[in-house]
N, C-alpha and C. Protein backbone atom coordinates (compact mmCIF):
# COMPACT_ATOMS: atom_id res chain seq x y z
N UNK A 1 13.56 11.32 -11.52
CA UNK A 1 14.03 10.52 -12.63
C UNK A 1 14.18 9.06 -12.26
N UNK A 2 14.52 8.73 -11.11
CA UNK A 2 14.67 7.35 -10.35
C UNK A 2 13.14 6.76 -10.69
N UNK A 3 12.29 7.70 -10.11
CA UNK A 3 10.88 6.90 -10.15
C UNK A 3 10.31 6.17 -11.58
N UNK A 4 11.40 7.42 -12.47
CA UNK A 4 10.49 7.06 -14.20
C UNK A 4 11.12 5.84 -14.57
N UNK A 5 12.51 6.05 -14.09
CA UNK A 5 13.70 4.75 -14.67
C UNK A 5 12.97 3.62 -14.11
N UNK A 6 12.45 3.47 -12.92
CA UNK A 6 12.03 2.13 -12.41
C UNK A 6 10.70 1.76 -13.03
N UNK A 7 9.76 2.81 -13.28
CA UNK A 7 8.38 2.59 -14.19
C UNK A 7 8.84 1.93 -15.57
N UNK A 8 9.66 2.59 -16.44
CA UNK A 8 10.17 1.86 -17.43
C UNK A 8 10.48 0.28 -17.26
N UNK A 9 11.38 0.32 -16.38
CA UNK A 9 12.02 -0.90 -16.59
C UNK A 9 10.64 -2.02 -15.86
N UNK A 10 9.65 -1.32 -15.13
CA UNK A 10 8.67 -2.82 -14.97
C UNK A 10 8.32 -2.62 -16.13
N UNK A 11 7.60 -1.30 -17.23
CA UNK A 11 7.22 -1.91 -18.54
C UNK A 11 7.80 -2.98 -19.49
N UNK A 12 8.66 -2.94 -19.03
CA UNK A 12 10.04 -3.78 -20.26
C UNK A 12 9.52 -5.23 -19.42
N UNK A 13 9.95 -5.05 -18.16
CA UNK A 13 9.94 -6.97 -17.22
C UNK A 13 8.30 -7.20 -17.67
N UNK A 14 6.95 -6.30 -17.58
CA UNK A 14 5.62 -6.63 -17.77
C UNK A 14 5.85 -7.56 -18.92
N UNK A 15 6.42 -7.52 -20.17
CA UNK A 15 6.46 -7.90 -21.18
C UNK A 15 6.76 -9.17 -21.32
N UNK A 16 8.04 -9.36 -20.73
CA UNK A 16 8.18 -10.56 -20.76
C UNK A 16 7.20 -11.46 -19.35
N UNK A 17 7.11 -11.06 -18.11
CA UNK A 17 6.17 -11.79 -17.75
C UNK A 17 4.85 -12.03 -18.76
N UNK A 18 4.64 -11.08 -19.41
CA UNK A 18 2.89 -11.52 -20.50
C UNK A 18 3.68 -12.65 -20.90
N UNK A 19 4.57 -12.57 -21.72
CA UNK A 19 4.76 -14.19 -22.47
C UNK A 19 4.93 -15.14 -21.76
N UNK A 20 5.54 -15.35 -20.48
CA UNK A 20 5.79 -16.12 -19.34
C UNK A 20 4.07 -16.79 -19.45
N UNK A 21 3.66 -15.53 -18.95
CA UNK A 21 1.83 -16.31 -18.65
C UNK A 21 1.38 -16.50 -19.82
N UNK A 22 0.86 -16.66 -20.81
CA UNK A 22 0.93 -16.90 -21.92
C UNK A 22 1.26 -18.97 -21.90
N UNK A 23 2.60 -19.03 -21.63
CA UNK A 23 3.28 -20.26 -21.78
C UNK A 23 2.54 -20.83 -20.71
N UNK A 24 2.27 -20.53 -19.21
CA UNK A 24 2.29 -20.96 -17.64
C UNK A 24 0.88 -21.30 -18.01
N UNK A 25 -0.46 -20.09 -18.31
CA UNK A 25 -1.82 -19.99 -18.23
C UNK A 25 -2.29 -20.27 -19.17
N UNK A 26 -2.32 -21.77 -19.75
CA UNK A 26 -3.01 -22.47 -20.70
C UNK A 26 -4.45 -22.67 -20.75
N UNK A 27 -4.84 -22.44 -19.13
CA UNK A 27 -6.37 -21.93 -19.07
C UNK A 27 -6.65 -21.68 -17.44
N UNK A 28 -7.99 -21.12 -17.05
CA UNK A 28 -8.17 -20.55 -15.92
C UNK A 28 -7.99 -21.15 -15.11
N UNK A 29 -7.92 -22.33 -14.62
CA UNK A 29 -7.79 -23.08 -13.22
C UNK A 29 -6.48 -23.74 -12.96
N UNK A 30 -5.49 -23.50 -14.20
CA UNK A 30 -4.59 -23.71 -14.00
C UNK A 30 -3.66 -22.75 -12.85
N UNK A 31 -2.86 -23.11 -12.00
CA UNK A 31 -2.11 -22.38 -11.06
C UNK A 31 -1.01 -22.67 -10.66
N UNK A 32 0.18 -21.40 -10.79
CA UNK A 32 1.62 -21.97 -10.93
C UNK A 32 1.83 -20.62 -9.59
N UNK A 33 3.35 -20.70 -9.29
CA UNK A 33 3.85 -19.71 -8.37
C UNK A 33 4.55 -18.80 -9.20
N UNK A 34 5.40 -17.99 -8.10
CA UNK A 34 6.28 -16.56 -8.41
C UNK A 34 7.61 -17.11 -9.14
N UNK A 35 7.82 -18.42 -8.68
CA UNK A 35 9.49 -18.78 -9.03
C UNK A 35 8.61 -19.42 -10.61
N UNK A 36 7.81 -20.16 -10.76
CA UNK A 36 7.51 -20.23 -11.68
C UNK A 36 7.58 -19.62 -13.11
N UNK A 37 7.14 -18.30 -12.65
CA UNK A 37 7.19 -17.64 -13.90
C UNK A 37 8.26 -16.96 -13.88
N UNK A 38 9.30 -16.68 -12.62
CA UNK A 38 10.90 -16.37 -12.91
C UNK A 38 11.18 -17.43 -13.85
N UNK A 39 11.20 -18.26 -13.50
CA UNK A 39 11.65 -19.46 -14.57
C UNK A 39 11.91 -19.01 -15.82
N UNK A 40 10.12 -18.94 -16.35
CA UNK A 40 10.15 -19.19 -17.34
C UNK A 40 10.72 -17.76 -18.35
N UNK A 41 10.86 -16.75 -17.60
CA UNK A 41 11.17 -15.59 -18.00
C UNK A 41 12.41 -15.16 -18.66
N UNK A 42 13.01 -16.54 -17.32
CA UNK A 42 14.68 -16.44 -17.66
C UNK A 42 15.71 -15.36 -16.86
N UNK A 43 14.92 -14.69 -16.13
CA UNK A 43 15.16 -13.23 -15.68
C UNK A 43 16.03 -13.97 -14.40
N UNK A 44 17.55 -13.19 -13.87
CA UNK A 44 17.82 -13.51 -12.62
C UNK A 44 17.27 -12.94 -11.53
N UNK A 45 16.52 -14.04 -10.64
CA UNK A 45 15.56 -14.03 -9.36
C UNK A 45 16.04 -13.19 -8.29
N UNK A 46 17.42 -12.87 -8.16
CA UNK A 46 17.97 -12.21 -7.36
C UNK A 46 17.35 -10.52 -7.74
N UNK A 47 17.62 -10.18 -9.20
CA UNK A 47 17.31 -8.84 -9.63
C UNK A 47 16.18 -8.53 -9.48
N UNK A 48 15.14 -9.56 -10.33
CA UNK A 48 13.84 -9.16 -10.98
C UNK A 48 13.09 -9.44 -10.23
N UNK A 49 12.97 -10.27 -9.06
CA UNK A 49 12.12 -11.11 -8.55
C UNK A 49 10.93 -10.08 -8.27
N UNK A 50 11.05 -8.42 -7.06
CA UNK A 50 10.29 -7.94 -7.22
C UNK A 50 9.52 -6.98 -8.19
N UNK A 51 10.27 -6.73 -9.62
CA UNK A 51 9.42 -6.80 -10.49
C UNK A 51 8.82 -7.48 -11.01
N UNK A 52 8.84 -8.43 -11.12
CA UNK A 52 7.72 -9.95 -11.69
C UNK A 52 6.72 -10.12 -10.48
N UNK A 53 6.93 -9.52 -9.01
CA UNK A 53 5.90 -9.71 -8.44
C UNK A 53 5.02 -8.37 -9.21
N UNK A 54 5.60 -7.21 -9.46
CA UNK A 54 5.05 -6.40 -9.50
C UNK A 54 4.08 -5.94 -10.47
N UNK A 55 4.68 -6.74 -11.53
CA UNK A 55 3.84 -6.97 -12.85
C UNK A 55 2.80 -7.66 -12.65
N UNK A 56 3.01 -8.94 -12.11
CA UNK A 56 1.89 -9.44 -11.51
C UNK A 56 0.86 -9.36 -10.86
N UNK A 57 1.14 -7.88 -10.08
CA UNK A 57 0.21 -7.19 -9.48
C UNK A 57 -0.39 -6.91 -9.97
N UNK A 58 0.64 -5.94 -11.07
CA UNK A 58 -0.36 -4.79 -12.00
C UNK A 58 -1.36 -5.49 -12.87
N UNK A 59 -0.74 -7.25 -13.29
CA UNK A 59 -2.07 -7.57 -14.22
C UNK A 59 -3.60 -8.13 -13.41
N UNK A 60 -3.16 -8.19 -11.89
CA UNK A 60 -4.47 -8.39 -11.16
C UNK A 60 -4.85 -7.41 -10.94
N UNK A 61 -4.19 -5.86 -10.95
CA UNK A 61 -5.23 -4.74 -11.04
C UNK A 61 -6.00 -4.37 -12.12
N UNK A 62 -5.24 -5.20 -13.58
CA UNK A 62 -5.89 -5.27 -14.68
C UNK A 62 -6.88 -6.27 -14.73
N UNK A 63 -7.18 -7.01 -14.07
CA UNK A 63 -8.14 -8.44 -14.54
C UNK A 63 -7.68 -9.49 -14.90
N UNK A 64 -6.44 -9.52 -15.41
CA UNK A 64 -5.69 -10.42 -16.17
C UNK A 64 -5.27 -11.44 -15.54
N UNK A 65 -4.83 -11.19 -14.25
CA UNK A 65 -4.66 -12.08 -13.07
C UNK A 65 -4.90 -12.66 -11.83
N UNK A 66 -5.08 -13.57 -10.85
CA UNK A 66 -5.48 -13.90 -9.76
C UNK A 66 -4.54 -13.93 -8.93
N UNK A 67 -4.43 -13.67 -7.76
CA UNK A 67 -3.73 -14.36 -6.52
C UNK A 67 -4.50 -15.37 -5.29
N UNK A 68 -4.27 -17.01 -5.46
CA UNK A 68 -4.76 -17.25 -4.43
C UNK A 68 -4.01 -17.76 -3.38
N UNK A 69 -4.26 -17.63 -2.29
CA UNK A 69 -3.73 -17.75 -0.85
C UNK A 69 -4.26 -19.01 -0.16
N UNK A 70 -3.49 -20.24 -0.36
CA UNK A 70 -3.98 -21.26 0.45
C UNK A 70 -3.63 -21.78 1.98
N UNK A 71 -3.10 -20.98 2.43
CA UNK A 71 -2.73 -21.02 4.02
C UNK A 71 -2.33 -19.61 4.68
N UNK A 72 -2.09 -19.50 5.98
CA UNK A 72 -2.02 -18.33 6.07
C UNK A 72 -0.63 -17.57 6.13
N UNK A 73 0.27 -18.57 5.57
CA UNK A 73 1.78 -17.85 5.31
C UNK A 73 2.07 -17.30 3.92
N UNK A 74 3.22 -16.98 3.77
CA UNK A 74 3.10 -16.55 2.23
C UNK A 74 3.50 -17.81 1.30
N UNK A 75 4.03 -19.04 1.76
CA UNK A 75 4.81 -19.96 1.22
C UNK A 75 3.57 -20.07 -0.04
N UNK A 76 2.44 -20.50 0.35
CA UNK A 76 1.20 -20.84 0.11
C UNK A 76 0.30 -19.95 -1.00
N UNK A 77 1.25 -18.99 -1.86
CA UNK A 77 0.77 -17.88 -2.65
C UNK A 77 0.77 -18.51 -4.18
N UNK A 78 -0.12 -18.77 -4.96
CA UNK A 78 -0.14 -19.37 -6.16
C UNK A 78 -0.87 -17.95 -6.79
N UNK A 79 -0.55 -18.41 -8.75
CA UNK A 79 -0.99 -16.99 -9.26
C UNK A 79 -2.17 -18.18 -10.12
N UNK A 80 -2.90 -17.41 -10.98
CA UNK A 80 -3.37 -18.02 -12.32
C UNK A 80 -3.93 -16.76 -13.07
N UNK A 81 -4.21 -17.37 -14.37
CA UNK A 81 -5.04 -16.06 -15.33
C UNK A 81 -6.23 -16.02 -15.36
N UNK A 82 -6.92 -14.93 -15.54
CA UNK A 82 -8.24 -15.14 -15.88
C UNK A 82 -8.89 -15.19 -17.20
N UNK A 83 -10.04 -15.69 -17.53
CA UNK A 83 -10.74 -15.85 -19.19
C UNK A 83 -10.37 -14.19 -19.91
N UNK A 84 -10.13 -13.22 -19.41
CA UNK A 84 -9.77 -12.27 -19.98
C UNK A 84 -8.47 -12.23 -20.57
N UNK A 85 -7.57 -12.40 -19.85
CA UNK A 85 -5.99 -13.28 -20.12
C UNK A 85 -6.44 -13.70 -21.02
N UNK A 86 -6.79 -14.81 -21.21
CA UNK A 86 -6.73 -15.68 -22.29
C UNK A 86 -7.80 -15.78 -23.73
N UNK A 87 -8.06 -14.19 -23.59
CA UNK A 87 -9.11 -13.84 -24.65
C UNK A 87 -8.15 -12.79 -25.31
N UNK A 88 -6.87 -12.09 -24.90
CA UNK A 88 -5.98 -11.44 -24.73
C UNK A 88 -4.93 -11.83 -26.00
C-alpha cells in the first residue's frame, strides 16, 4: 500500500510540474534547473524535491523532456522540453 500511496502522490506532483514546464519551456532550447521548477510549482523543496525530480524523469522517459549535463558534477544538471512538450 506504501508503494501505491507514493505512485499516487507523484501522479498528483506530475501535474503540477506539467504546468511548471508549460510556464519554464516556452520552447526547445530553452533550459532551466530542478530548483527552478520547485519554484515555480510552489511545492516545499524540502518535501517534494525528489518527486519533481521524479516526474521529471518520468517525462524524459516520455519524450517530453531532456536532461543535459554540462560538467561532470551534478551542480551542472539543467532540464528543457522537447517539440513534443510543446505540441502537448
Amino acid at each position: 500500500t506504501a508503494r501505491m500511496a507514493k505512485q499516487a502522490e507523484l501522479e498528483t506532483v506530475k501535474v503540477q510540474v506539467f504546468g511548471a514546464l508549460k510556464e519554464l519551456g516556452k520552447d526547445s532550447e530553452m533550459m532551466f534547473r530542478l530548483d527552478d521548477v520547485l519554484k515555480t510549482t510552489g511545492l516545499d523543496k524540502t518535501e517534494y524535491r525528489g518527486l519533481i525530480l521524479d516526474s521529471l524523469r518520468a517525462f524524459r522517459d516520455e519524450g517530453l523532456t531532456e536532461s543535459i549535463k554540462l560538467s561532470d558534477n551534478n551542480f551542472q544538471i539543467f532540464w528543457k522540453v522537447t517539440p513534443e512538450f510543446l505540441q502537448s
